[in-house]
C-alpha atoms as a PDB file:
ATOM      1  CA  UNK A   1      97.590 -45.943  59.892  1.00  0.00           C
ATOM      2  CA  UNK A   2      94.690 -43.194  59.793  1.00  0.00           C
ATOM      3  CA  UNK A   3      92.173 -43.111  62.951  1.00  0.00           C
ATOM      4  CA  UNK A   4      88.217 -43.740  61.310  1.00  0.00           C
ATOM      5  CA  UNK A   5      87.988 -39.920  62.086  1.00  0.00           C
ATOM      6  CA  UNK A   6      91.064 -39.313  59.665  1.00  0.00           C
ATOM      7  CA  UNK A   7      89.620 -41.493  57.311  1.00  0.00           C
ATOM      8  CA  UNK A   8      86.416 -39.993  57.384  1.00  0.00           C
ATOM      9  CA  UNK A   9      87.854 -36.009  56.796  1.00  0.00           C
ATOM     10  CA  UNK A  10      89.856 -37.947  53.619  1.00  0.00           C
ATOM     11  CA  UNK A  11      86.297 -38.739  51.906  1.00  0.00           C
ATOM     12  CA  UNK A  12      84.367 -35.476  53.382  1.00  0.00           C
ATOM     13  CA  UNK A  13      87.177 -33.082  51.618  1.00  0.00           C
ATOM     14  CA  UNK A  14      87.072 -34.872  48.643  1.00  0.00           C
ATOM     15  CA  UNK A  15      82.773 -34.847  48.350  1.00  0.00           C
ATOM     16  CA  UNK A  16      81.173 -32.488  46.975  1.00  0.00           C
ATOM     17  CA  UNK A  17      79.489 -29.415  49.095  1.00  0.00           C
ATOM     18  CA  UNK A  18      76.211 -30.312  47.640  1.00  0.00           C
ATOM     19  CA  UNK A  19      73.681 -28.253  50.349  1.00  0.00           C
ATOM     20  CA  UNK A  20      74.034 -25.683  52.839  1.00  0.00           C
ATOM     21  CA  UNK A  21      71.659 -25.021  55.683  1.00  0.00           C
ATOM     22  CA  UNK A  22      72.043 -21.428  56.755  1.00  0.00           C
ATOM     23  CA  UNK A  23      69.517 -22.226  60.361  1.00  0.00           C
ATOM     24  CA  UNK A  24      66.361 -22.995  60.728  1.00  0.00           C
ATOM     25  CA  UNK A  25      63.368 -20.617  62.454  1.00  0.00           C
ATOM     26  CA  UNK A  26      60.322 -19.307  61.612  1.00  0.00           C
ATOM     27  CA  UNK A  27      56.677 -20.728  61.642  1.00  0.00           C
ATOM     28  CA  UNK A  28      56.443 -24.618  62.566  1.00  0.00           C
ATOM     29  CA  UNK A  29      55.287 -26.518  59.583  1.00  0.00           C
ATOM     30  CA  UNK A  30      54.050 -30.487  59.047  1.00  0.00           C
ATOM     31  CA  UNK A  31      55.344 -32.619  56.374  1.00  0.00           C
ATOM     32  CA  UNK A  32      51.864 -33.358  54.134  1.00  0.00           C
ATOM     33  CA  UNK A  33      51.434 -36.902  54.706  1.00  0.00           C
ATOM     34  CA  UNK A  34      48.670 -38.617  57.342  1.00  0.00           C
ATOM     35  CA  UNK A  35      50.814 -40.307  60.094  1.00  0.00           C
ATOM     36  CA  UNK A  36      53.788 -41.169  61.719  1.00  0.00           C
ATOM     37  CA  UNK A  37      56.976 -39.698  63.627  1.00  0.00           C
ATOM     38  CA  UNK A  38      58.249 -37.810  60.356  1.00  0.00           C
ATOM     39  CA  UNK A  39      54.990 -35.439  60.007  1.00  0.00           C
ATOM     40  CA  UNK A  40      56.077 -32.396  62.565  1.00  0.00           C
ATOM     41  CA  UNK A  41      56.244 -29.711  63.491  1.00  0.00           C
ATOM     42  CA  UNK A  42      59.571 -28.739  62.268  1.00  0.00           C
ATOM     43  CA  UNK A  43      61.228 -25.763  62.103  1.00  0.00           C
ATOM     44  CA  UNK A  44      61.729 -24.129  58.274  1.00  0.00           C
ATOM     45  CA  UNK A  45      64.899 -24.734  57.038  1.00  0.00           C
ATOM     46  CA  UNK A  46      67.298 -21.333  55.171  1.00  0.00           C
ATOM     47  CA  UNK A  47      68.873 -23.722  52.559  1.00  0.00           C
ATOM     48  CA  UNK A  48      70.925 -23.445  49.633  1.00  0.00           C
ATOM     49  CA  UNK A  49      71.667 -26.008  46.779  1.00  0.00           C
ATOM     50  CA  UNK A  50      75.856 -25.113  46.208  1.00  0.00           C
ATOM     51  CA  UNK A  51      75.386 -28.196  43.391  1.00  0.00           C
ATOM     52  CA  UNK A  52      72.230 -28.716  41.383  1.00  0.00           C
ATOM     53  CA  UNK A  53      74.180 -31.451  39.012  1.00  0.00           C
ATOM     54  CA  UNK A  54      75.213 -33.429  42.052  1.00  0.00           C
ATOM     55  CA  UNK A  55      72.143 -32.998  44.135  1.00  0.00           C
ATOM     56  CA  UNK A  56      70.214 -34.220  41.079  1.00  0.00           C
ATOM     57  CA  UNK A  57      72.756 -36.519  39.419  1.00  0.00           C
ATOM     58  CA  UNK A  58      71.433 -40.753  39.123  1.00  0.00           C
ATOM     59  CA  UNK A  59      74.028 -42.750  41.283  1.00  0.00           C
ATOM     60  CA  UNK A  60      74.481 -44.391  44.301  1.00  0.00           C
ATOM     61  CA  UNK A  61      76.561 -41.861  46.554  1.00  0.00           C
ATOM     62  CA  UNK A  62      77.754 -41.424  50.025  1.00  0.00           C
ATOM     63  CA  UNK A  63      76.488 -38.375  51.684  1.00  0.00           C
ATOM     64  CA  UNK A  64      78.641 -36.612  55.020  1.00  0.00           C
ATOM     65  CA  UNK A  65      76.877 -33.573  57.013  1.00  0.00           C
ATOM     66  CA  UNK A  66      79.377 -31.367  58.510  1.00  0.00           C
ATOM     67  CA  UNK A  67      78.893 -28.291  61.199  1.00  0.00           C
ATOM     68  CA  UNK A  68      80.841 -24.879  61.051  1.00  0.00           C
ATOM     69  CA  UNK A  69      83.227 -26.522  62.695  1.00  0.00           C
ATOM     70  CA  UNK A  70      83.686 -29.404  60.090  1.00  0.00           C
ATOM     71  CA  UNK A  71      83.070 -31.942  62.660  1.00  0.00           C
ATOM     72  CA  UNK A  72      81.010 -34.786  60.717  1.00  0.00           C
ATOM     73  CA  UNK A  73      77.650 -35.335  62.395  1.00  0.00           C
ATOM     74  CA  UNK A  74      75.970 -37.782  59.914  1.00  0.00           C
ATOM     75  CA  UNK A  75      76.698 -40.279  57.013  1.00  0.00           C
ATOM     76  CA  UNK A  76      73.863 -41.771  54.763  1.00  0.00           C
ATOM     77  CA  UNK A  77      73.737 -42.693  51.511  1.00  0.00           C
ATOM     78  CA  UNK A  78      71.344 -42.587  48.380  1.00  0.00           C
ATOM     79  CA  UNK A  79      70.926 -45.409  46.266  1.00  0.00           C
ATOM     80  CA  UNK A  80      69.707 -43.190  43.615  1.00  0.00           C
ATOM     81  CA  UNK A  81      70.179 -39.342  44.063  1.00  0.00           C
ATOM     82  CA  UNK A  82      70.841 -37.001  46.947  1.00  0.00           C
ATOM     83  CA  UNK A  83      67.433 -35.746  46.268  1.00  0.00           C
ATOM     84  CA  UNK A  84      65.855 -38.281  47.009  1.00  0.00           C
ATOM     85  CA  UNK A  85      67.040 -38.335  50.772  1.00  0.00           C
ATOM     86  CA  UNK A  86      67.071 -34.440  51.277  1.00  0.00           C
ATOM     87  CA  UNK A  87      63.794 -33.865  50.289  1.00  0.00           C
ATOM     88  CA  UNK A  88      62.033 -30.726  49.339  1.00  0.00           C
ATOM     89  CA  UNK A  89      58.193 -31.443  50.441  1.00  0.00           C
ATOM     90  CA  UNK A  90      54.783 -29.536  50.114  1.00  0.00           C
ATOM     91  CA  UNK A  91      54.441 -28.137  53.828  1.00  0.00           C
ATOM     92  CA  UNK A  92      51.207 -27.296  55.764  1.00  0.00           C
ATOM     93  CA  UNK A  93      51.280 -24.674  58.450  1.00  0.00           C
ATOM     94  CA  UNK A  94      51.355 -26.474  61.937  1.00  0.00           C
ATOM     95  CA  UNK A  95      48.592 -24.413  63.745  1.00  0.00           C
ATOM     96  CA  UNK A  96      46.304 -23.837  60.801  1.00  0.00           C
ATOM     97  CA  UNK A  97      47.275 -26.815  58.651  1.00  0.00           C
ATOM     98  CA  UNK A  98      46.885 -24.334  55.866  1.00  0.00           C
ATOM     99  CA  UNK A  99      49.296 -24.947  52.618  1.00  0.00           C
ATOM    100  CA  UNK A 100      52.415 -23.196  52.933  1.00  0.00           C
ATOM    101  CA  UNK A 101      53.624 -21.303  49.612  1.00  0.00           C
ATOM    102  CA  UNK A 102      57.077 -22.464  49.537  1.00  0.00           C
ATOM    103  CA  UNK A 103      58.189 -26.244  49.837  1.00  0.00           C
ATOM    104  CA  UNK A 104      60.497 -27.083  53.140  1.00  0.00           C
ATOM    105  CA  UNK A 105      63.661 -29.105  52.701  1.00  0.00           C
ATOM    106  CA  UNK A 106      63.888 -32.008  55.484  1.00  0.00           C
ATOM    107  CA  UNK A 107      65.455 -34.993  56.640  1.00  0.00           C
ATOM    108  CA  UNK A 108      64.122 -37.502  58.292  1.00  0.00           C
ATOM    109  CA  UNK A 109      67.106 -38.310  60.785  1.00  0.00           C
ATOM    110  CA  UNK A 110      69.067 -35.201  60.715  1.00  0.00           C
ATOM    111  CA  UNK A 111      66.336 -32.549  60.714  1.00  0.00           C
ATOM    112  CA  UNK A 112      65.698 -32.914  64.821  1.00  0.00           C
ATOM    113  CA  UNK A 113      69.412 -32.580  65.010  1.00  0.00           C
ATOM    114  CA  UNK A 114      69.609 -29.617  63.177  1.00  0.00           C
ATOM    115  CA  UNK A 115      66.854 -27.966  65.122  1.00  0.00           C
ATOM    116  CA  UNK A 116      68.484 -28.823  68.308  1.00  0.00           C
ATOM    117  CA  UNK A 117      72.145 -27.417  67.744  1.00  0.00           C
ATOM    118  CA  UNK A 118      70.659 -24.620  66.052  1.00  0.00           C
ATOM    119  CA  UNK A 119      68.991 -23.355  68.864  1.00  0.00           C
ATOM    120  CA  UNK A 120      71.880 -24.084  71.765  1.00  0.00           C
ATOM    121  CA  UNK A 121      74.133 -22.800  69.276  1.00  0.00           C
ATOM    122  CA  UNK A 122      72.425 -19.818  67.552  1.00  0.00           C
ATOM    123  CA  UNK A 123      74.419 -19.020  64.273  1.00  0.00           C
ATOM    124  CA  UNK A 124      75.401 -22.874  63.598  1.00  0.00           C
ATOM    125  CA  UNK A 125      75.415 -23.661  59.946  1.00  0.00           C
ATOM    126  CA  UNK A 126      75.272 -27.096  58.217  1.00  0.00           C
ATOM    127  CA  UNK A 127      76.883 -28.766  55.101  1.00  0.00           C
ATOM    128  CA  UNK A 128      75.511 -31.600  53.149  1.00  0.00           C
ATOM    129  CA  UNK A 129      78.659 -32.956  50.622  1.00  0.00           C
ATOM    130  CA  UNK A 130      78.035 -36.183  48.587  1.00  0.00           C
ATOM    131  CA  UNK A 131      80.945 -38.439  47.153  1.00  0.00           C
ATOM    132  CA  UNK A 132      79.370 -40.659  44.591  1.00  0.00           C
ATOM    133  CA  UNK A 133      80.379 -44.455  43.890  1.00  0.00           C
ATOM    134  CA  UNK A 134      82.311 -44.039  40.651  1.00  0.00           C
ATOM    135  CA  UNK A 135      84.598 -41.381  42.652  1.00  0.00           C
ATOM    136  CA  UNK A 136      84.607 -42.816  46.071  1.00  0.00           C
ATOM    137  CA  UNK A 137      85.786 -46.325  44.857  1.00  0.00           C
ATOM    138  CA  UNK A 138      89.169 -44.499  43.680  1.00  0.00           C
ATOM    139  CA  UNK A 139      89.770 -42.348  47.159  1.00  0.00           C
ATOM    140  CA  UNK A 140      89.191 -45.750  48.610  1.00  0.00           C
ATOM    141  CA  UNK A 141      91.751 -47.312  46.573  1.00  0.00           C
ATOM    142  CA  UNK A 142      94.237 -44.500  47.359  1.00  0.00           C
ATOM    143  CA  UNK A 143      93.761 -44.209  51.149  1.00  0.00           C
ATOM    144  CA  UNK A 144      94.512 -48.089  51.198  1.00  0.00           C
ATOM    145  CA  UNK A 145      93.219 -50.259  54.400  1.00  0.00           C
ATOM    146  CA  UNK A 146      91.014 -50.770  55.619  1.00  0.00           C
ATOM    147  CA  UNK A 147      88.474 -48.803  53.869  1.00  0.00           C
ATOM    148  CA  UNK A 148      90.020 -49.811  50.339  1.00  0.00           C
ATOM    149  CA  UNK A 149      88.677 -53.464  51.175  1.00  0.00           C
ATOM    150  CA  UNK A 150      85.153 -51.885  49.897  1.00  0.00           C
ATOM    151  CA  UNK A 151      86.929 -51.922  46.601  1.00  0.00           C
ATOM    152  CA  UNK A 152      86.370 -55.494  45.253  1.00  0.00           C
ATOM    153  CA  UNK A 153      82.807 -54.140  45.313  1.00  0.00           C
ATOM    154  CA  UNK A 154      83.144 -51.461  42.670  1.00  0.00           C
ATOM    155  CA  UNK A 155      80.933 -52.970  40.137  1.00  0.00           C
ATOM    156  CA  UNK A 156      77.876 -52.566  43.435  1.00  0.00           C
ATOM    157  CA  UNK A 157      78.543 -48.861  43.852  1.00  0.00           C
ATOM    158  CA  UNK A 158      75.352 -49.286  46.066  1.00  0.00           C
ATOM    159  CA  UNK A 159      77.375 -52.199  48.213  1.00  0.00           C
ATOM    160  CA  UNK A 160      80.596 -49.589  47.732  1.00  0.00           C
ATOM    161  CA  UNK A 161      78.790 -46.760  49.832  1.00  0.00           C
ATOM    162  CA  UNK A 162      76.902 -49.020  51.749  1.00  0.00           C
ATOM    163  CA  UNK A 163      79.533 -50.654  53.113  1.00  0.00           C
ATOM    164  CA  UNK A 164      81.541 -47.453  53.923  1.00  0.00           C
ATOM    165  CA  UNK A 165      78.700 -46.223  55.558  1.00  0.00           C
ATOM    166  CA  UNK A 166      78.104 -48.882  58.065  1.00  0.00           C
ATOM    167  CA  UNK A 167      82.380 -48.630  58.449  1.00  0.00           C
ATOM    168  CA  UNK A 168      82.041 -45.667  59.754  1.00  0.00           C
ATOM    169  CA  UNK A 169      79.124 -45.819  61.776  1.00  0.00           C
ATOM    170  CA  UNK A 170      80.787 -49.026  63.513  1.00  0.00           C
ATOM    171  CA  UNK A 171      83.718 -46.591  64.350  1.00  0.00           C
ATOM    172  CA  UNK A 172      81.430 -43.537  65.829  1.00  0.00           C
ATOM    173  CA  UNK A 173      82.334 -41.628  68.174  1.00  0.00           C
ATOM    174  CA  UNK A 174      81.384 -38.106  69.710  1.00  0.00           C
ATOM    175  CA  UNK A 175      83.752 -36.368  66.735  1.00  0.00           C
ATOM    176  CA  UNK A 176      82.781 -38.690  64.165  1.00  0.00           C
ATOM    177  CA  UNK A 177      78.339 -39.239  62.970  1.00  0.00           C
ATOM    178  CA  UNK A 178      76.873 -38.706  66.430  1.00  0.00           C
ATOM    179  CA  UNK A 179      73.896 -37.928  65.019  1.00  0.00           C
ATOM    180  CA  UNK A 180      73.561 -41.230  63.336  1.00  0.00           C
ATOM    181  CA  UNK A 181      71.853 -44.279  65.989  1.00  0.00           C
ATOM    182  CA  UNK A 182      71.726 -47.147  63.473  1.00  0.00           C
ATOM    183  CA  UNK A 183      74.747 -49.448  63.222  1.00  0.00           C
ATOM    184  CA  UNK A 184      75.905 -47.733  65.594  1.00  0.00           C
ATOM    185  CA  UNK A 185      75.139 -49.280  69.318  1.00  0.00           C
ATOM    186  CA  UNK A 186      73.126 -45.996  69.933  1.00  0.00           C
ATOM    187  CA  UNK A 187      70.016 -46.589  69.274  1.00  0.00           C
ATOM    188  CA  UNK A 188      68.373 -47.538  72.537  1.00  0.00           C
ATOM    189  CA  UNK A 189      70.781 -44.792  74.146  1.00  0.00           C
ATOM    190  CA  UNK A 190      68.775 -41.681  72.499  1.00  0.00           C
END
């Protein structure tokens, strides 16, 4: 039977590469909103979108971010679009609070992350691939148990995803979403 870590490569090779985060640098910038852990300063992001139709596209999906080294750091999911959870914001310059001219792509859980391996690891590159519920439910089906259990949920895609995600954030491990802390006994740890 496949380890969670097998399991987990299954669904990441067969999701779609959807973003691409080339590094991060440059001048420190605040998300524009009034309070709270999420405002900054961050570092800007060098992105690319490899898939406007999937980053854009209306259904609940599973979302996997990979390193260089293809090592899954993160799960999440989007009950709507991958959009919606990567988002591109308005940014204000974090010294002079002055409007920047181009938005900044972040992530709420996965942006510190990125900032942090990015700078002890100069060079280190980030994927964001998305496996939507209508495709994942049939991988599931294939790869057989446990994870095809989620099945007799594939009129919920939401429920499908969901419940894959918290799978494999009960099964963590340092080689499988160590970047994620919910469901995951973490959280206090961090």
């Amino acid at each position: 039977m496949p380890t969670p870590l097998q399991d987990a490569q299954a669904i990441f090779q067969a999701a779609t590469p959807v973003l691409k985060i080339h590094g991060v640098g440059g001048k420190r910038w605040r998300r524009n909103v009034a309070s709270g852990g999420r405002i900054g300063p961050w570092l800007q992001g060098s992105y690319e979108v490899l898939d406007e139709k999937a980053w854009h596209r209306l259904e609940a999906c599973l979302y996997l971010v990979a390193g260089s080294d293809l090592r899954i750091r993160y799960v999440g999911i989007s009950r709507k679009r991958l959009k919606d959870r990567w988002r591109v914001s308005p940014a204000l310059d974090a010294e002079t609070m002055a409007a920047l001219p181009e938005r900044q792509i972040f992530h709420s859980q996965c942006w510190k992350h990125i900032e942090i391996e990015s700078t002890t690891s100069p060079g280190a590159t980030f994927e964001v691939r998305a496996i939507h519920a209508s495709v994942l439910v049939p991988l599931l089906e294939q790869m057989g148990g446990p994870l095809s259990g989620f099945t007799v949920l594939k009129d919920d895609g939401e429920s499908v995803v969901a419940g894959v995600e918290r799978w494999l954030c009960n099964n963590s491990s340092d080689d499988l979403v160590s970047w994620n802390t919910a469901m995951t006994g973490r959280a206090g740890r961090r």
